[in-house]
Protein backbone atom coordinates (compact mmCIF):
# COMPACT_ATOMS: atom_id res chain seq x y z
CA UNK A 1 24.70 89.34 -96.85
CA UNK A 2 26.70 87.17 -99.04
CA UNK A 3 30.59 88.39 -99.33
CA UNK A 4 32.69 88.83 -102.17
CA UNK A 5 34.81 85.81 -103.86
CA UNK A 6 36.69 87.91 -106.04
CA UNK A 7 36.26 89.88 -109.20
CA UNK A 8 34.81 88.54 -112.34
CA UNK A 9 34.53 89.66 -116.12
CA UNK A 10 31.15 91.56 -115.09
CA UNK A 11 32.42 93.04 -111.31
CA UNK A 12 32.54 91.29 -108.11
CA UNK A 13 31.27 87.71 -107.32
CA UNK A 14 29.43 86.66 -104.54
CA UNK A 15 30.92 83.03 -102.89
CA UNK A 16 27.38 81.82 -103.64
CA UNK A 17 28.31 82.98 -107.45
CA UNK A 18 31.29 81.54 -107.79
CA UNK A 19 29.81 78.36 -106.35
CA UNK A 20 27.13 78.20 -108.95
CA UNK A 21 30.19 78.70 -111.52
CA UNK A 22 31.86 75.89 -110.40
CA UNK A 23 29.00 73.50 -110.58
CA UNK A 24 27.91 74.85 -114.03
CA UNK A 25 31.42 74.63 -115.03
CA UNK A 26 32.23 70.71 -113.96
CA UNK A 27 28.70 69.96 -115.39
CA UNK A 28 29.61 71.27 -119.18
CA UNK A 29 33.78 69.48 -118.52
CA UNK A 30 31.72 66.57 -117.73
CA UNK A 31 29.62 66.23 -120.38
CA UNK A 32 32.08 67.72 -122.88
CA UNK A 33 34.53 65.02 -121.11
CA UNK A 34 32.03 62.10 -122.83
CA UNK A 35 31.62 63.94 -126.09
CA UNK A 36 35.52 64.68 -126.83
CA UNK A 37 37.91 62.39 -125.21
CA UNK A 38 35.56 59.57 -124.64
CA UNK A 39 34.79 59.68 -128.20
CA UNK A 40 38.39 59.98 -129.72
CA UNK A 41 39.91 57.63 -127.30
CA UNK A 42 37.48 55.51 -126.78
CA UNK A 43 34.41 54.80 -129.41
CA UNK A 44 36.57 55.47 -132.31
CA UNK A 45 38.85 52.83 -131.15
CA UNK A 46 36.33 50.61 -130.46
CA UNK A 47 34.36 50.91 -133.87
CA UNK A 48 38.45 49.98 -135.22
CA UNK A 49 38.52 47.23 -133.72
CA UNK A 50 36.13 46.27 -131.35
CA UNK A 51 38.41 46.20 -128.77
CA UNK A 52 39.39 42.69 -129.47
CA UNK A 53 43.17 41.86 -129.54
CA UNK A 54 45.30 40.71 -132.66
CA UNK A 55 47.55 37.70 -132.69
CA UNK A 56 50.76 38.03 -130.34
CA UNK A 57 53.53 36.15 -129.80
CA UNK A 58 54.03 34.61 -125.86
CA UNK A 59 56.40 37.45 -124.95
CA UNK A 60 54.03 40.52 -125.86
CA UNK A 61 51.76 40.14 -122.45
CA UNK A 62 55.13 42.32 -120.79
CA UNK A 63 53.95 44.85 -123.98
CA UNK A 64 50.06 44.26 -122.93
CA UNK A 65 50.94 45.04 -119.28
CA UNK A 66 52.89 48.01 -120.27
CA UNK A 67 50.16 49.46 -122.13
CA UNK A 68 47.62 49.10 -119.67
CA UNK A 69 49.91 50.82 -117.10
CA UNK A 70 49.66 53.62 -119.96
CA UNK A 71 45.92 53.73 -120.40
CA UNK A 72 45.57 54.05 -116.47
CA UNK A 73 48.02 56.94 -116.71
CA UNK A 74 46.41 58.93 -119.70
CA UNK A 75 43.21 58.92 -117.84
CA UNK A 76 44.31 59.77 -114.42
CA UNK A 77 45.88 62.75 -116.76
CA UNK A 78 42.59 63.48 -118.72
CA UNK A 79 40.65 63.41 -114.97
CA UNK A 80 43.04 65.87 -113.64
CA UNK A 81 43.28 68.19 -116.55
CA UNK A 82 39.86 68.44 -116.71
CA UNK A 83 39.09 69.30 -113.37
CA UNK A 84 41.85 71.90 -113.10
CA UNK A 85 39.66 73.36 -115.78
CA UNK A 86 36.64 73.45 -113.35
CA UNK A 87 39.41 74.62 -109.97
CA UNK A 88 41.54 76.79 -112.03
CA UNK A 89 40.17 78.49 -114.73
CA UNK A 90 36.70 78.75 -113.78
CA UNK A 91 35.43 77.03 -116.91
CA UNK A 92 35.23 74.27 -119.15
CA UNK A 93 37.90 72.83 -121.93
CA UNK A 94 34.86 72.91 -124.50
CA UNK A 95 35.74 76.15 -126.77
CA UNK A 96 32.09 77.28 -126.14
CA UNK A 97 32.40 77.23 -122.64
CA UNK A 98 36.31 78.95 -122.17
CA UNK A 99 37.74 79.74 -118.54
CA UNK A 100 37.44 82.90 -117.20
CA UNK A 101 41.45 82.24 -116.16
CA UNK A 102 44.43 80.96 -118.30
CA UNK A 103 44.99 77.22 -116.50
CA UNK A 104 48.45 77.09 -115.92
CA UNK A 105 48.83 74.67 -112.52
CA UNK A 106 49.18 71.27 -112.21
CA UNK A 107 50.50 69.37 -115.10
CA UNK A 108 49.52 72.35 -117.19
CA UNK A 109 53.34 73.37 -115.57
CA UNK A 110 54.59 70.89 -117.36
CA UNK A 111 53.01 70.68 -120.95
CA UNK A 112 50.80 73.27 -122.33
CA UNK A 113 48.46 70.02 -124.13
CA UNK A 114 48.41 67.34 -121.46
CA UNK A 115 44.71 66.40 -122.59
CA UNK A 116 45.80 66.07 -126.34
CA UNK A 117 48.71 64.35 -125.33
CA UNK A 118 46.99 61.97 -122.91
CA UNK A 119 43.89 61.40 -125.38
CA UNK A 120 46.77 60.03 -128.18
CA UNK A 121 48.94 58.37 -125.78
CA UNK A 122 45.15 56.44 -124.40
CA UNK A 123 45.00 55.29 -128.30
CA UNK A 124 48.93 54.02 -128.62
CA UNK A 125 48.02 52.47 -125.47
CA UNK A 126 44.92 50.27 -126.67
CA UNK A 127 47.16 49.62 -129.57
CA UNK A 128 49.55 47.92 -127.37
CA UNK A 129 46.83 46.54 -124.93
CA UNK A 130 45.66 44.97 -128.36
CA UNK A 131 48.36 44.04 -130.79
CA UNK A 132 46.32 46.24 -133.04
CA UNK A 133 48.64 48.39 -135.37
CA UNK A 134 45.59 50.45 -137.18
CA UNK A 135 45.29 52.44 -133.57
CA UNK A 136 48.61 53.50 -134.23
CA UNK A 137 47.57 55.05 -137.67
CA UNK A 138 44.56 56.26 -136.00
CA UNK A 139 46.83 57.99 -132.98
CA UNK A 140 48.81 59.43 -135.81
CA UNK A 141 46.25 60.95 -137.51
CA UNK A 142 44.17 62.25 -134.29
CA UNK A 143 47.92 63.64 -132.98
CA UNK A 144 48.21 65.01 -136.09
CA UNK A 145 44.30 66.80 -136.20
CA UNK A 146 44.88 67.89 -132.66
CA UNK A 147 48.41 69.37 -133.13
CA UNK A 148 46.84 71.34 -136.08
CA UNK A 149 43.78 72.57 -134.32
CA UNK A 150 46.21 73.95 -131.30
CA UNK A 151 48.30 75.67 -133.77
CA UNK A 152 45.44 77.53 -136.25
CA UNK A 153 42.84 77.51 -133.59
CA UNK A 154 43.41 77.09 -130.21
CA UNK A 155 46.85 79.57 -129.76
CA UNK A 156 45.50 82.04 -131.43
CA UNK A 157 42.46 82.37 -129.42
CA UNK A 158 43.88 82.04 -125.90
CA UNK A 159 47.05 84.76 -127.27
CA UNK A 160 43.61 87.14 -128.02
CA UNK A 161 41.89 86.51 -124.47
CA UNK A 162 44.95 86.26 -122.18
CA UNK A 163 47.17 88.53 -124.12
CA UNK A 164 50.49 88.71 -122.28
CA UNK A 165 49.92 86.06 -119.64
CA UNK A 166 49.63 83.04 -122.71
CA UNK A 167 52.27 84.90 -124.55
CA UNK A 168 54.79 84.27 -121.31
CA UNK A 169 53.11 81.07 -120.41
CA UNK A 170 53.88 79.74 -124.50
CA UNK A 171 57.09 81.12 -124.46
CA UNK A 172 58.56 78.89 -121.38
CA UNK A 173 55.85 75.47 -121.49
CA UNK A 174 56.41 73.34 -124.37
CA UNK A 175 53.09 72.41 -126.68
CA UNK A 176 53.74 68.29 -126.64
CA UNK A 177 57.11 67.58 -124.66
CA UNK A 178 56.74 68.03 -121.06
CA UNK A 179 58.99 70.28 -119.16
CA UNK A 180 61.07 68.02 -116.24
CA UNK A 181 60.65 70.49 -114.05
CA UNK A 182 57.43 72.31 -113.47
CA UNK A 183 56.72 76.38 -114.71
CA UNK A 184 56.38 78.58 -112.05
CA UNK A 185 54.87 81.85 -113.39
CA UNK A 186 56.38 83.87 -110.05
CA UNK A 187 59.71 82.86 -111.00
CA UNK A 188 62.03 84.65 -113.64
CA UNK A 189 62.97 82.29 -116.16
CA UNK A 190 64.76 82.27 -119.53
């Protein structure tokens, strides 16, 4: 007899459920991860510019080396982002695939966006990796589309599933300036 995980949206889960869950969910994260941030950070950038640099002056490399430091970064942060979706919440960050659990750990302490924010900072990035200015109009513009998605879309729909537990999450994580110090939901905070 398989034992209980915990309780789900429909009753109680086996382990073996929860295990399919898992799998299912860091198979759609993974192929939504190609479609969505692979696309906005990467092709788009590349059909810009085709990833080849602009003219610099000798003391930009210190700018180039910078901004590859930052690229590394923003996908280490896209990486674990999405697969705090898969630990966490029991889901996927494609809106057709939700969590079954607000995602709130991690660097989600910290910034309620961190795969917006690390999918524009990946574009400023190549624009410094490249001496390309355009990416920095295009980072603009995607920050821009993303920040107005989160507010007309995305808030909306997670206040409506999560209710109270968003509505005290939003109220003490910032959208798109990390916190210094992390959230802890256990803790009373004002």
């Amino acid at each position: 007899m398989t034992e209980p995980a915990h309780a789900g949206p429909g009753g109680p889960l086996t382990r073996q459920d929860d295990g399919v869950r898992i799998v299912a969910a860091a198979a759609g994260s993974a192929v939504f991860f190609g479609v969505a941030p692979c696309v906005v950070a990467g092709l788009v950038p590349w059909a810009l510019t085709g990833w080849r640099a602009g003219d610099t002056p000798d003391w930009w490399t210190a700018v180039q080396v910078a901004g590859a430091a930052l690229l590394v970064g923003c996908v280490v942060v896209l990486v674990q982002a999405f697969a705090r979706f898969v630990r966490e919440g029991r889901g996927t960050p494609a809106p057709v695939a939700p969590t079954e659990h607000l995602v709130v750990g991690g660097l989600y302490r910290h910034v309620r966006n961190p795969m917006y924010v690390a999918v524009v900072g990946a574009i400023g990035a190549q624009a410094l990796v490249l001496a390309r200015p355009v990416l920095l109009v295009y980072a603009a513009v995607a920050g821009a589309a993303m920040a107005a998605f989160v507010r007309w879309h995305e808030e909306p729909v997670l206040a409506a599933r999560y209710g109270d537990e968003y509505t005290t999450y939003r109220a003490h994580v910032r959208a798109w300036l990390p916190r210094a110090r992390p959230w802890h939901p256990a803790r009373a905070e004002g």
